[in-house]
Protein backbone atom coordinates (compact mmCIF):
# COMPACT_ATOMS: atom_id res chain seq x y z
CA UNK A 1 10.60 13.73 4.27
CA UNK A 2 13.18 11.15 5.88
CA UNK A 3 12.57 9.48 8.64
CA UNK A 4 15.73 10.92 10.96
CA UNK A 5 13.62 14.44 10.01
CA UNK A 6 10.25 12.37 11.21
CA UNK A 7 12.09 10.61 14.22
CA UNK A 8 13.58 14.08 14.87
CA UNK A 9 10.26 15.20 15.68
CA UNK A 10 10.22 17.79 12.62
CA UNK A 11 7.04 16.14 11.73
CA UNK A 12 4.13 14.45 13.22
CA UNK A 13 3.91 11.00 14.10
CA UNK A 14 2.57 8.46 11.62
CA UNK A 15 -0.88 7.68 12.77
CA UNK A 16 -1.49 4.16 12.59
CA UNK A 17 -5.06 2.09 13.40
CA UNK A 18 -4.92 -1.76 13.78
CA UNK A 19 -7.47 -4.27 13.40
CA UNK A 20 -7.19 -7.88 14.00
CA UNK A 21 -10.01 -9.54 15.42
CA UNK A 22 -7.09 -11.69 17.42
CA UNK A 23 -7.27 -9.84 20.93
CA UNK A 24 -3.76 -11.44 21.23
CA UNK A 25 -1.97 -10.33 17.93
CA UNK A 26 -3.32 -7.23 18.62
CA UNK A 27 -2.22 -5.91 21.29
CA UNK A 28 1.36 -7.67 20.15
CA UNK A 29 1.19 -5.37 17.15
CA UNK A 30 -0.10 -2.67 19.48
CA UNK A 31 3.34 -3.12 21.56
CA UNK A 32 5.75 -3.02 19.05
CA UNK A 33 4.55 0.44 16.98
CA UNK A 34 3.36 2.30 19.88
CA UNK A 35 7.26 1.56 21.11
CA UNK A 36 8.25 3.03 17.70
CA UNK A 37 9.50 6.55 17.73
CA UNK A 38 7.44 8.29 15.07
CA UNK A 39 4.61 5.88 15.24
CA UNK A 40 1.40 6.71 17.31
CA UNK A 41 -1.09 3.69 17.44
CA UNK A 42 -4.23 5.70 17.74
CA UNK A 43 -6.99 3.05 17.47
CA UNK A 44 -7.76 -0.82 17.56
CA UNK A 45 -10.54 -2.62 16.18
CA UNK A 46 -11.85 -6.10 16.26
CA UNK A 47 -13.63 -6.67 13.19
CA UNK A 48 -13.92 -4.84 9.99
CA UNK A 49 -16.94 -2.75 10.72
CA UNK A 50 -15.32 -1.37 13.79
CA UNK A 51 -12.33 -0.77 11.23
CA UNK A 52 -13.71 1.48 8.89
CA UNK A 53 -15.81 3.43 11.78
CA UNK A 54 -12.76 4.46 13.96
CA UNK A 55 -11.30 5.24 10.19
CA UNK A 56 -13.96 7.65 9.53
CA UNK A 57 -13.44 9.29 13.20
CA UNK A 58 -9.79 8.89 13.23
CA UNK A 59 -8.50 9.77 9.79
CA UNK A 60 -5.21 7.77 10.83
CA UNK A 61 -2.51 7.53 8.41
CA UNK A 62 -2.09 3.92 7.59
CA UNK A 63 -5.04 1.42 8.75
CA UNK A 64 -3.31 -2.77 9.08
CA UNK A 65 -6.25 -4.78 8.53
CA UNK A 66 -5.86 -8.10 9.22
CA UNK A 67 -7.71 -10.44 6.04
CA UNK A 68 -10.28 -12.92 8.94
CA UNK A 69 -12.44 -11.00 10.99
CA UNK A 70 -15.99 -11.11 11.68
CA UNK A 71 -19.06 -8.61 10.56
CA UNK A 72 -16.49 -7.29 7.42
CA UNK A 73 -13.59 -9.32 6.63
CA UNK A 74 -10.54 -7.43 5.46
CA UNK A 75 -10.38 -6.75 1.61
CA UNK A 76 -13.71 -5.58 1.68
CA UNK A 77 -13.05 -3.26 4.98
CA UNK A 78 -9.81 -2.08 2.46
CA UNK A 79 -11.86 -1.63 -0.36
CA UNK A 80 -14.58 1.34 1.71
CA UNK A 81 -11.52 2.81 3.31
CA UNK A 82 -9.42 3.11 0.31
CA UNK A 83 -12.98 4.45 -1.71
CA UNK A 84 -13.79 6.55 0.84
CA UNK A 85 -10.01 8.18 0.74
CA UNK A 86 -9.69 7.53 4.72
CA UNK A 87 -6.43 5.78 5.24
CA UNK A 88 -3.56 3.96 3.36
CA UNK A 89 -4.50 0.35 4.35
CA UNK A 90 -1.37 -2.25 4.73
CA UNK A 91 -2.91 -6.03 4.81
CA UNK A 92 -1.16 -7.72 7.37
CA UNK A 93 -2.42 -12.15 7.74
CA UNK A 94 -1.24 -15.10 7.99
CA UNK A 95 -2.41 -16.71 4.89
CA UNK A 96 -0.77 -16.31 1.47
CA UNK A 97 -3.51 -17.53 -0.77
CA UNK A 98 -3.17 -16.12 -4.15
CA UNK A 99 -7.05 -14.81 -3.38
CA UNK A 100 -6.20 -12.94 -0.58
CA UNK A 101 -2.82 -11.30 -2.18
CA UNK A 102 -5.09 -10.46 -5.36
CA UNK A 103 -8.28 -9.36 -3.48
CA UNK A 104 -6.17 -6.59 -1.37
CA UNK A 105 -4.50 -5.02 -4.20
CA UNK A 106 -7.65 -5.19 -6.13
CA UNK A 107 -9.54 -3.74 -2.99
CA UNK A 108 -6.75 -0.63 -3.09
CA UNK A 109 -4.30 -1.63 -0.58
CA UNK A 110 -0.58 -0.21 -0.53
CA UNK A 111 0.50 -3.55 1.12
CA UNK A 112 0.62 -6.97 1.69
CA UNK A 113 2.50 -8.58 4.50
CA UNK A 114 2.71 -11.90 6.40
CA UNK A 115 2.59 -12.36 10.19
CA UNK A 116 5.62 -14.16 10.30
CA UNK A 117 7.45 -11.00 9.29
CA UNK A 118 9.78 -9.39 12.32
CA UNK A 119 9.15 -6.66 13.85
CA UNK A 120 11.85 -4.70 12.26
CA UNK A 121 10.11 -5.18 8.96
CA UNK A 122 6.25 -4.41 10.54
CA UNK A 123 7.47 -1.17 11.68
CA UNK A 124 9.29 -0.43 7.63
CA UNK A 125 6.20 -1.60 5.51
CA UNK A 126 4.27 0.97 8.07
CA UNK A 127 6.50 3.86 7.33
CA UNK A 128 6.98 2.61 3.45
CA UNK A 129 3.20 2.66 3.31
CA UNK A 130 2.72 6.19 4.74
CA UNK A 131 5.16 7.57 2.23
CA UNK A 132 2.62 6.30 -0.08
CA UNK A 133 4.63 3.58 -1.43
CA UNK A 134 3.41 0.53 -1.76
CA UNK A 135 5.30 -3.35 0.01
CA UNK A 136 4.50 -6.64 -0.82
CA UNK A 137 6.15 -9.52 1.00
CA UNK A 138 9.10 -10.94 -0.20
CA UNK A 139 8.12 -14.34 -0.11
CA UNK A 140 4.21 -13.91 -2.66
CA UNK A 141 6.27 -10.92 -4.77
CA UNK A 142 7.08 -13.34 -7.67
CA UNK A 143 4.87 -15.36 -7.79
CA UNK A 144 2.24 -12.71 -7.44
CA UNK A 145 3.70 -10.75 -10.79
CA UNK A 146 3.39 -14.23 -13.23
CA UNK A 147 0.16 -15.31 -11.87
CA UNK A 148 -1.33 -11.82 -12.35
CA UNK A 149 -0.29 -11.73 -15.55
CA UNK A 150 -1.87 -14.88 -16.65
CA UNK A 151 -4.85 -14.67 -15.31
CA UNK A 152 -5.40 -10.90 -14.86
CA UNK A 153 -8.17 -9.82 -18.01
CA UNK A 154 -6.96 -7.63 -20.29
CA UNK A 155 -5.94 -3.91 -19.88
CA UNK A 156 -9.59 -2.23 -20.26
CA UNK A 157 -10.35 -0.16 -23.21
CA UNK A 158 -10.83 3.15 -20.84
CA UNK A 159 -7.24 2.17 -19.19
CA UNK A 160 -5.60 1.89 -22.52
CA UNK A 161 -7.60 4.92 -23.81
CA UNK A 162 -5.78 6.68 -20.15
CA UNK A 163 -2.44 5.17 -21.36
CA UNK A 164 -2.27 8.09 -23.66
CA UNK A 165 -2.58 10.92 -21.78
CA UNK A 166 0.37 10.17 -20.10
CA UNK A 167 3.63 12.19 -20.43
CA UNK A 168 6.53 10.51 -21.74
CA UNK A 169 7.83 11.60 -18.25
CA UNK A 170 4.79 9.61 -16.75
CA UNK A 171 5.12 6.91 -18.83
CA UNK A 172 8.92 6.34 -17.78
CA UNK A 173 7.47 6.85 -13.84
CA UNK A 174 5.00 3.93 -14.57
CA UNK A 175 7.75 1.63 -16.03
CA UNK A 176 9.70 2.56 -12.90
CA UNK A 177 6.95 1.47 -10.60
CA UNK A 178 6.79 -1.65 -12.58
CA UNK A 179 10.46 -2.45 -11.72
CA UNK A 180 9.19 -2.00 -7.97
CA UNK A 181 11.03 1.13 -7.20
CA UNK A 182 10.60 3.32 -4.60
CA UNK A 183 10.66 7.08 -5.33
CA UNK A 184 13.95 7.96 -4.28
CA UNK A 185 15.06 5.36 -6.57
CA UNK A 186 12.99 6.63 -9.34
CA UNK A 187 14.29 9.89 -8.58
CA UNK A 188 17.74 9.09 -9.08
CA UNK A 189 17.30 6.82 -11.90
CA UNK A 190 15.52 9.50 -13.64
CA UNK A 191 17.55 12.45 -12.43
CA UNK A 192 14.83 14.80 -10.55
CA UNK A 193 13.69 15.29 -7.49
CA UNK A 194 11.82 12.82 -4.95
CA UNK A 195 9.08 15.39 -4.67
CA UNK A 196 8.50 15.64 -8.45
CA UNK A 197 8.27 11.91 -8.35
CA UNK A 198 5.71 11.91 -6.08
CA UNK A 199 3.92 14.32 -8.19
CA UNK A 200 4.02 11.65 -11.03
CA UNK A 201 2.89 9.02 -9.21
CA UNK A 202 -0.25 10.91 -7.74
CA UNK A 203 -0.93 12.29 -11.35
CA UNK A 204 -0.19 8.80 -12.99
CA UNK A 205 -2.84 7.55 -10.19
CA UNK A 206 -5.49 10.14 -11.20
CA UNK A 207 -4.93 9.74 -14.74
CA UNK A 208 -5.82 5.62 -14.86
CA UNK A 209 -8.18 5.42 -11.90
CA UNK A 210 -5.91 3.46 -9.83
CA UNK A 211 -6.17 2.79 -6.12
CA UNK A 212 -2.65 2.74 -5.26
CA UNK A 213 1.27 2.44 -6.63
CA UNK A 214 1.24 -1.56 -6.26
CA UNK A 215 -1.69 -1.20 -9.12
CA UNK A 216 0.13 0.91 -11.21
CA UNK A 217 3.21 -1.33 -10.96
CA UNK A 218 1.46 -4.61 -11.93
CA UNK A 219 -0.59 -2.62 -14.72
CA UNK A 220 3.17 -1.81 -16.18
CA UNK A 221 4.26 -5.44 -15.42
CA UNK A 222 0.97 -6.73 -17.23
CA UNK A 223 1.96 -3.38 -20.35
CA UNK A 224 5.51 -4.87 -20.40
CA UNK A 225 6.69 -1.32 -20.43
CA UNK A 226 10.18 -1.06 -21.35
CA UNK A 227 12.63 0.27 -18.48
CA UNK A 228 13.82 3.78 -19.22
C-alpha cells in the first residue's frame, strides 16, 4: 500500500509506541509523529520493561526503543518483542557503537537510527519499518557490512542446510536484500509484483529463521550472493 493511499485515510494509521527513558526526547519524538498524518503514537514508556508491557497490551505497529534505559535496556527489550511477534522494533540512540548496531539486528530489529537524524527522516524509517522493510542509518551502513563480515562466525550448518530450500526465485530475493533494496525495487528489478515480493521475503524469513529483512541482507552480504 502507498502512503498517499495510507495518508488518504484508505487505511489505518501506523500505530507507533515510543520508549526513551529521556522524559524530554520523548515527548519531542511524541510531537513530531503524533503531528504526522498516518501516524498514531499510541503509547510511551520509560524503560524497557514498561516497553514490552504496553507492547503486549497495545500490539502497536512499530515499537522505537531507545538502546539506555533502566530495568531492560533496549536490545534486550527488542529481542522479547521481536520473539514474542508483538511489534516491528526501530532502534532509535544516540550512540553508534559497533555493539549497539550489532546487538539490535542480532536482537531482531528492522532498524537502526541515530538521534541526530531530522525529523523528516524519523517519520520515513517509521513508515519504511511498518512496510516491513528494514533502515539502517546512513552514516554506520558501511561500516556495519565489513565489520560484520569479519567478525560475524560462520554461516551455521542448519542456515546453510536452509540455503537450499530456497527457490531460485528466493535466492535472487535474498541477493536483492543484500544489495539493500526495498521491495518495490526488487519488484522492478525482478519484473513482478511488490506483493509477490513481499511474499518472498516473509517465506525467505521462515525458511532461515531470521528475525527480520536487515538479517537476511547481511546473511547475503556475508554468502556473497551474486546480484541477479
Amino acid at each position: 500500500m502507498t502512503q498517499r493511499e495510507r495518508d488518504a485515510g484508505n487505511a489505518p494509521a501506523i500505530r507507533v509506541l515510543i520508549a526513551d527513558d529521556q522524559e524530554a526526547v520523548r515527548a519531542g519524538l511524541v510531537l513530531i509523529l503524533a503531528a504526522t498524518p498516518g501516524l498514531a503514537v499510541v503509547g510511551q514508556a520509560a524503560d524497557g520493561e514498561e516497553a514490552v508491557a504496553l507492547c503486549r497490551t497495545l500490539r502497536p505497529d512499530v515499537a522505537v526503543l531507545d538502546v539506555r534505559m533502566p530495568r531492560l535496556d533496549g536490545i534486550s527489550a527488542t529481542r522479547e518483542i521481536v520473539t514474542d511477534g508483538l511489534a516491528d522494533v526501530l532502534v532509535l540512540t544516540t550512540f553508534d557503537l559497533d555493539e549497539y548496531v550489532f546487538g539490535a539486528l542480532r536482537a531482531g530489529a528492522a532498524g537502526f537510527l541515530l538521534k541526530d537524524t531530522d525529523a523528516e527522516g524519523l517519520v520515513d524509517a517509521v513508515r519504511t519499518v511498518a512496510r516491513g522493510e528494514g533502515i539502517i542509518a546512513p552514516a554506520v551502513t558501511r561500516r556495519l557490512i565489513r565489520a560484520f563480515a569479519a567478525t560475524a562466525p560462520g554461516t551455521a550448518p542448519a542456515t546453510r542446510a536452509a540455503l537450499a530450500e530456497l527457490t531460485p526465485r528466493e535466492r535472487d530475493v535474498l541477493a536483492c536484500l543484500g544489495l539493500g533494496l526495498s521491495n518495490q525495487q526488487i519488484a522492478d528489478r525482478l519484473a513482478m509484483a511488490e506483493s509477490t515480493t513481499k511474499t518472498h521475503v516473509s517465506r525467505i524469513l521462515g525458511k532461515l529463521g531470521l528475525r527480520s529483512r536487515v538479517q537476511a541482507a547481511i546473511l547475503a552480504q556475508e554468502l556473497n550472493l551474486p546480484a541477479p
